[in-house]
C-alpha atoms as a PDB file:
ATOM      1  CA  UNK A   1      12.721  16.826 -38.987  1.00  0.00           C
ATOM      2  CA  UNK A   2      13.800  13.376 -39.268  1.00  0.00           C
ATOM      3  CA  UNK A   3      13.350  10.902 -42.070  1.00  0.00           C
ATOM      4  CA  UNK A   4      13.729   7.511 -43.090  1.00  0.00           C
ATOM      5  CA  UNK A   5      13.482   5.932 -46.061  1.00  0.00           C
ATOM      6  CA  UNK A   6      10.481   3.183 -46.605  1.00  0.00           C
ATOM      7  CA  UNK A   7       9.760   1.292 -49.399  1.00  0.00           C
ATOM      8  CA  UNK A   8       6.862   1.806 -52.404  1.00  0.00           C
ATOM      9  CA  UNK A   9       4.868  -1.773 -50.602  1.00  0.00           C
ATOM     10  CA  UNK A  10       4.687   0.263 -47.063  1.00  0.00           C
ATOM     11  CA  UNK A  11       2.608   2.728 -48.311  1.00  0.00           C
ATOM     12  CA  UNK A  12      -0.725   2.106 -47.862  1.00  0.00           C
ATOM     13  CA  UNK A  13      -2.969   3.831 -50.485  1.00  0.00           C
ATOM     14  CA  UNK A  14      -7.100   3.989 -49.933  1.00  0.00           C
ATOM     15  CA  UNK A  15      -9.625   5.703 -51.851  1.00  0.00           C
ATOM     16  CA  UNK A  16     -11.651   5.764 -48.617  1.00  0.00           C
ATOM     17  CA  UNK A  17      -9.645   8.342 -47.034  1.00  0.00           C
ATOM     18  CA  UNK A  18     -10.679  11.207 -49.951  1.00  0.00           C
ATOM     19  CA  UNK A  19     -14.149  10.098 -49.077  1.00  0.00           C
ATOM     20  CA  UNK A  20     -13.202  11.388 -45.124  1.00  0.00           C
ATOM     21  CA  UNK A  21     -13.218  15.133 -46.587  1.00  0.00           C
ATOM     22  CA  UNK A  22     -16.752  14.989 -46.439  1.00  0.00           C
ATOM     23  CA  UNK A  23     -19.448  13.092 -44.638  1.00  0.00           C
ATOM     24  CA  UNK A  24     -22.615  13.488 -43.214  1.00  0.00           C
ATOM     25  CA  UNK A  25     -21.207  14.150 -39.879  1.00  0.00           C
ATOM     26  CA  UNK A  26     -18.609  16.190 -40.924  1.00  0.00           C
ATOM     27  CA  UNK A  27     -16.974  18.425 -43.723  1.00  0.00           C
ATOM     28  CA  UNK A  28     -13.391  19.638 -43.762  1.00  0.00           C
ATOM     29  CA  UNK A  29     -13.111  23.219 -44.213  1.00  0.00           C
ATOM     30  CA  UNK A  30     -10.563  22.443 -47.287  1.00  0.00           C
ATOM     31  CA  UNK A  31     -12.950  20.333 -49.497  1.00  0.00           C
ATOM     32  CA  UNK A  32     -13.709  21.936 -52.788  1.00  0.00           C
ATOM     33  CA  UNK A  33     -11.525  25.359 -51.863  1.00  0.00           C
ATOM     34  CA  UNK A  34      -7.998  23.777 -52.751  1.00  0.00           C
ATOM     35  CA  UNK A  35      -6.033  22.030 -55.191  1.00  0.00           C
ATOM     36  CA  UNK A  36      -4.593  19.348 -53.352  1.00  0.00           C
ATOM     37  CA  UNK A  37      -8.265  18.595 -51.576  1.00  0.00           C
ATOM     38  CA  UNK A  38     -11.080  16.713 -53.126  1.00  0.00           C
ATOM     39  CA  UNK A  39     -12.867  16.553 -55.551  1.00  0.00           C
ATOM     40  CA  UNK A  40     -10.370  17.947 -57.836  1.00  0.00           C
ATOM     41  CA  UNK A  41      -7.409  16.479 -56.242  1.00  0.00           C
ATOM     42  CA  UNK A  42      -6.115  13.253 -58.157  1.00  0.00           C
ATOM     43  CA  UNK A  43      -5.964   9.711 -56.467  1.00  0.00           C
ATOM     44  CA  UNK A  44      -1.916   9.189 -56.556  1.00  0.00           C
ATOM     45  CA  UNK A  45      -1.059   5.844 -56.017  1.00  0.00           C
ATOM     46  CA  UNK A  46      -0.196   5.525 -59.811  1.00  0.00           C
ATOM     47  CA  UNK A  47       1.438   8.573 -59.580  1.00  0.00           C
ATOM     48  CA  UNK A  48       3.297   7.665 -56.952  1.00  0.00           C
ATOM     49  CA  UNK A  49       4.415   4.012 -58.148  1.00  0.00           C
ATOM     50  CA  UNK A  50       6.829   5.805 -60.711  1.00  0.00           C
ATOM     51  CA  UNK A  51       9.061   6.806 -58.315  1.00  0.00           C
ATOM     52  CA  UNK A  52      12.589   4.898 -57.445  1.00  0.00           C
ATOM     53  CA  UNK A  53      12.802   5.968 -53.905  1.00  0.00           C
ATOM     54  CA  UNK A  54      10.786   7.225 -50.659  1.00  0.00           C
ATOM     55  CA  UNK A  55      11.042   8.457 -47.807  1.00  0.00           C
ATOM     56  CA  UNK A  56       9.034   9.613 -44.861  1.00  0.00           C
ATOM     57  CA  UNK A  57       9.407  12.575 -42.928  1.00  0.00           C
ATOM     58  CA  UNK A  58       7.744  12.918 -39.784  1.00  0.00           C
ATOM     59  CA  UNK A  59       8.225  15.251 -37.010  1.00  0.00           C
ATOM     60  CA  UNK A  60       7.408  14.529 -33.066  1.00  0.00           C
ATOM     61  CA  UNK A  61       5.124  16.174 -30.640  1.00  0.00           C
ATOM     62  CA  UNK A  62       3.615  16.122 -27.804  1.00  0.00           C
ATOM     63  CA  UNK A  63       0.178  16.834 -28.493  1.00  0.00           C
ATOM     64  CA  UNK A  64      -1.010  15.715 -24.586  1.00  0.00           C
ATOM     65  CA  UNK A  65       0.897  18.051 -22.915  1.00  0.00           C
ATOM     66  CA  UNK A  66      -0.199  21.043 -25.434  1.00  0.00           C
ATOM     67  CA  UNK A  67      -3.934  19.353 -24.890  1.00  0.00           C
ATOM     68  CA  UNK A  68      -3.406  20.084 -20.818  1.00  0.00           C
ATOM     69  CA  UNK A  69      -1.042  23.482 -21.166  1.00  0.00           C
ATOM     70  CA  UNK A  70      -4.446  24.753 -23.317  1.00  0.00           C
ATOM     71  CA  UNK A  71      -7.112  23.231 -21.086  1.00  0.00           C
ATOM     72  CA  UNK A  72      -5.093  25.144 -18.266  1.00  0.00           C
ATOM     73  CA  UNK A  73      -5.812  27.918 -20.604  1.00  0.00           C
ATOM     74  CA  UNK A  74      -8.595  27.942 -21.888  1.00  0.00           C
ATOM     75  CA  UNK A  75     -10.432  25.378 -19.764  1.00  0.00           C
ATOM     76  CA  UNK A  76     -14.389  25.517 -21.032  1.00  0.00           C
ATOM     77  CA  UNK A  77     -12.772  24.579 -24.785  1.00  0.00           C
ATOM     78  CA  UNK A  78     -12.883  20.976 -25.515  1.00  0.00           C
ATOM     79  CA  UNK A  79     -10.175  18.894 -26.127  1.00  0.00           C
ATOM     80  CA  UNK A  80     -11.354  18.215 -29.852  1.00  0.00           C
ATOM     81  CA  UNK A  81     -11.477  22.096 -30.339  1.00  0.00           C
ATOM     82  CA  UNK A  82      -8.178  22.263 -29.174  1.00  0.00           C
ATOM     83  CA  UNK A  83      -6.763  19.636 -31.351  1.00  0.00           C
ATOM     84  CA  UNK A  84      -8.539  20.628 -34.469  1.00  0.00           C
ATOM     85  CA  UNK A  85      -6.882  24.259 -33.686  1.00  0.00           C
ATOM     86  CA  UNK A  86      -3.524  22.759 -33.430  1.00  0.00           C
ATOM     87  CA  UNK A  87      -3.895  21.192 -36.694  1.00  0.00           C
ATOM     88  CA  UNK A  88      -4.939  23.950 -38.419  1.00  0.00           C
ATOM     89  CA  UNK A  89      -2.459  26.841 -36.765  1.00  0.00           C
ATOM     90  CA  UNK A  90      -0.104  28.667 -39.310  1.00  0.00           C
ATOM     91  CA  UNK A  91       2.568  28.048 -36.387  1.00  0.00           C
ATOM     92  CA  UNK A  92       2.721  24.515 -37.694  1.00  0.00           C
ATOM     93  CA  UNK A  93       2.647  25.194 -41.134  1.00  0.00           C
ATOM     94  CA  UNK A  94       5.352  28.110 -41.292  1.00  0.00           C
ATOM     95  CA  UNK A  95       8.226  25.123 -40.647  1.00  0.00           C
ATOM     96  CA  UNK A  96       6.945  23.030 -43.704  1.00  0.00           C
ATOM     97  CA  UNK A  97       9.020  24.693 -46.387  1.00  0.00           C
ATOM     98  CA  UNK A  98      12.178  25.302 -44.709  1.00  0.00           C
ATOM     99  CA  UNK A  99      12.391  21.459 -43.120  1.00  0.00           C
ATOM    100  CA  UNK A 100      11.702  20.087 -46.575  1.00  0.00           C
ATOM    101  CA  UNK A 101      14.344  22.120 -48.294  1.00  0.00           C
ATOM    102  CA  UNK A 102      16.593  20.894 -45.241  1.00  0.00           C
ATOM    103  CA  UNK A 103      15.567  17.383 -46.083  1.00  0.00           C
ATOM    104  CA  UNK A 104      16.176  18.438 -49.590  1.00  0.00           C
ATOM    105  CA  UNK A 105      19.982  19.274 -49.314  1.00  0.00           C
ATOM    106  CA  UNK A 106      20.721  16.329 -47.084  1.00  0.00           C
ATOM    107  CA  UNK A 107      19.475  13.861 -50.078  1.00  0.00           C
ATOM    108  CA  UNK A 108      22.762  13.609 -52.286  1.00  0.00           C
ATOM    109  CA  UNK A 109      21.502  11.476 -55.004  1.00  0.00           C
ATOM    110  CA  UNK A 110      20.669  13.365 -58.170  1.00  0.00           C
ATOM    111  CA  UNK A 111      16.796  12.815 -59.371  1.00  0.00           C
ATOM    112  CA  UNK A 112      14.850  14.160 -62.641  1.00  0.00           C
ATOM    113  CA  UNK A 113      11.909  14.630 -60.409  1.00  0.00           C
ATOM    114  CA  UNK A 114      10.175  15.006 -56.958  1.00  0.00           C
ATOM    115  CA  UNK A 115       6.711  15.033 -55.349  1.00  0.00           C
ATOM    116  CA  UNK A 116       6.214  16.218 -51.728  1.00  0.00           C
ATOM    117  CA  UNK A 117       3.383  14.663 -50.223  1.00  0.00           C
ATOM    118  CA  UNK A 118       2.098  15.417 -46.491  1.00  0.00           C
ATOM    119  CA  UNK A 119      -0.888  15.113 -44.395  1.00  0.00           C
ATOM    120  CA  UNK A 120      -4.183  17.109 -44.768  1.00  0.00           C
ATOM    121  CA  UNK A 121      -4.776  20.297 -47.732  1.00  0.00           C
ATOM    122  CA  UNK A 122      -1.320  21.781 -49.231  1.00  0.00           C
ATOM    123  CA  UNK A 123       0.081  24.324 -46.737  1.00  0.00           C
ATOM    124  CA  UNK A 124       2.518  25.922 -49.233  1.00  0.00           C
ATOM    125  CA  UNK A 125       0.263  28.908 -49.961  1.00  0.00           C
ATOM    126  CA  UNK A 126      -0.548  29.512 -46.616  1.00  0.00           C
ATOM    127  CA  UNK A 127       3.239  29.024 -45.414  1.00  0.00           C
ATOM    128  CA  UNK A 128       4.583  31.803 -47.762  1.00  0.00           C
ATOM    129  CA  UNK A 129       3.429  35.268 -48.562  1.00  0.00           C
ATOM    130  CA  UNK A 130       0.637  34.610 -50.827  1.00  0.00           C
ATOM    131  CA  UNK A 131      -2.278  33.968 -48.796  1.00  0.00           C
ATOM    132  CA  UNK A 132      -4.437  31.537 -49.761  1.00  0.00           C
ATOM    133  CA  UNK A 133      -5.137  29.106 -52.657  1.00  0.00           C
ATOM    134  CA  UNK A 134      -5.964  30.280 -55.765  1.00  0.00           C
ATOM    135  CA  UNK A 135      -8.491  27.476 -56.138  1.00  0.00           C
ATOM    136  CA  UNK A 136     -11.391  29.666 -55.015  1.00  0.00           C
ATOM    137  CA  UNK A 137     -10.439  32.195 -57.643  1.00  0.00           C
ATOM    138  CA  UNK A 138     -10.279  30.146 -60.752  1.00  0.00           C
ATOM    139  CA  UNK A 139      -6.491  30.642 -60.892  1.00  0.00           C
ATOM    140  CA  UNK A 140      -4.273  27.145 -61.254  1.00  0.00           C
ATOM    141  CA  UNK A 141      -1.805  26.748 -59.092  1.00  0.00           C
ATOM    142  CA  UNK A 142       1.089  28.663 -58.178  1.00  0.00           C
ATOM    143  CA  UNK A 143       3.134  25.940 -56.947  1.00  0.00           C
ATOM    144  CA  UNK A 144       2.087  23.035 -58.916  1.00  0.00           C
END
């Protein structure tokens, strides 16, 4: 995956987005089942303003062409189905750990601490042998 590196000022922090999780019109299936979702997921941008350095690492694809390839498919699903299944497939998720450790052994500098932060619930659980989240269970976190 590729990176760059960004400062602490371009990252935009809003409480608003927790409040996405769950709406009238919609709930995500992660709210209240994990421990990176809300409610019980902290608010980090003090967290993340003790930090020296950032970076961003993104990967590319080309979600139109999947869109079409699964219309062609599958074509009485609708494109939001499709997308929201691409978003939550395991296929996606398997890559997470290994491209962060990759990330991780490019990055020379020596640091006392780190905190991987990525879009939507925590997929480390579901990316590795153990399942699920332990949330649900009353178990903290393996991977905290």
């Amino acid at each position: 995956m590729p990176f760059i590196q960004i400062r602490y000022e371009d990252i935009y922090f809003d409480p608003k987005v927790q409040k996405m999780c769950v709406s009238p019109a919609f709930t995500c299936p992660y709210y209240n089942h994990t421990w990176s979702c809300p409610p019980v997921a902290p608010y980090l941008e003090e967290e993340v303003s003790t930090y020296k350095e950032f970076y961003l690492v993104f990967s590319k694809f080309d979600l139109e062409t999947y869109i079409k390839e699964m219309k062609a498919k599958h074509p009485r699903r609708s494109e939001m189905r499709i997308r929201n299944s691409f978003y939550l497939k395991s296929m996606y998720r398997n890559d997470l750990e290994t491209e962060m450790d990759k990330f991780l052994n490019q990055y020379k500098t020596p640091y006392e601490k780190r905190l991987l932060l990525y879009d939507g619930s925590c997929k480390v659980c579901y990316s590795k042998k153990d399942g699920k989240c332990t949330y649900d269970s009353g178990n903290p976190c393996r991977h905290p």
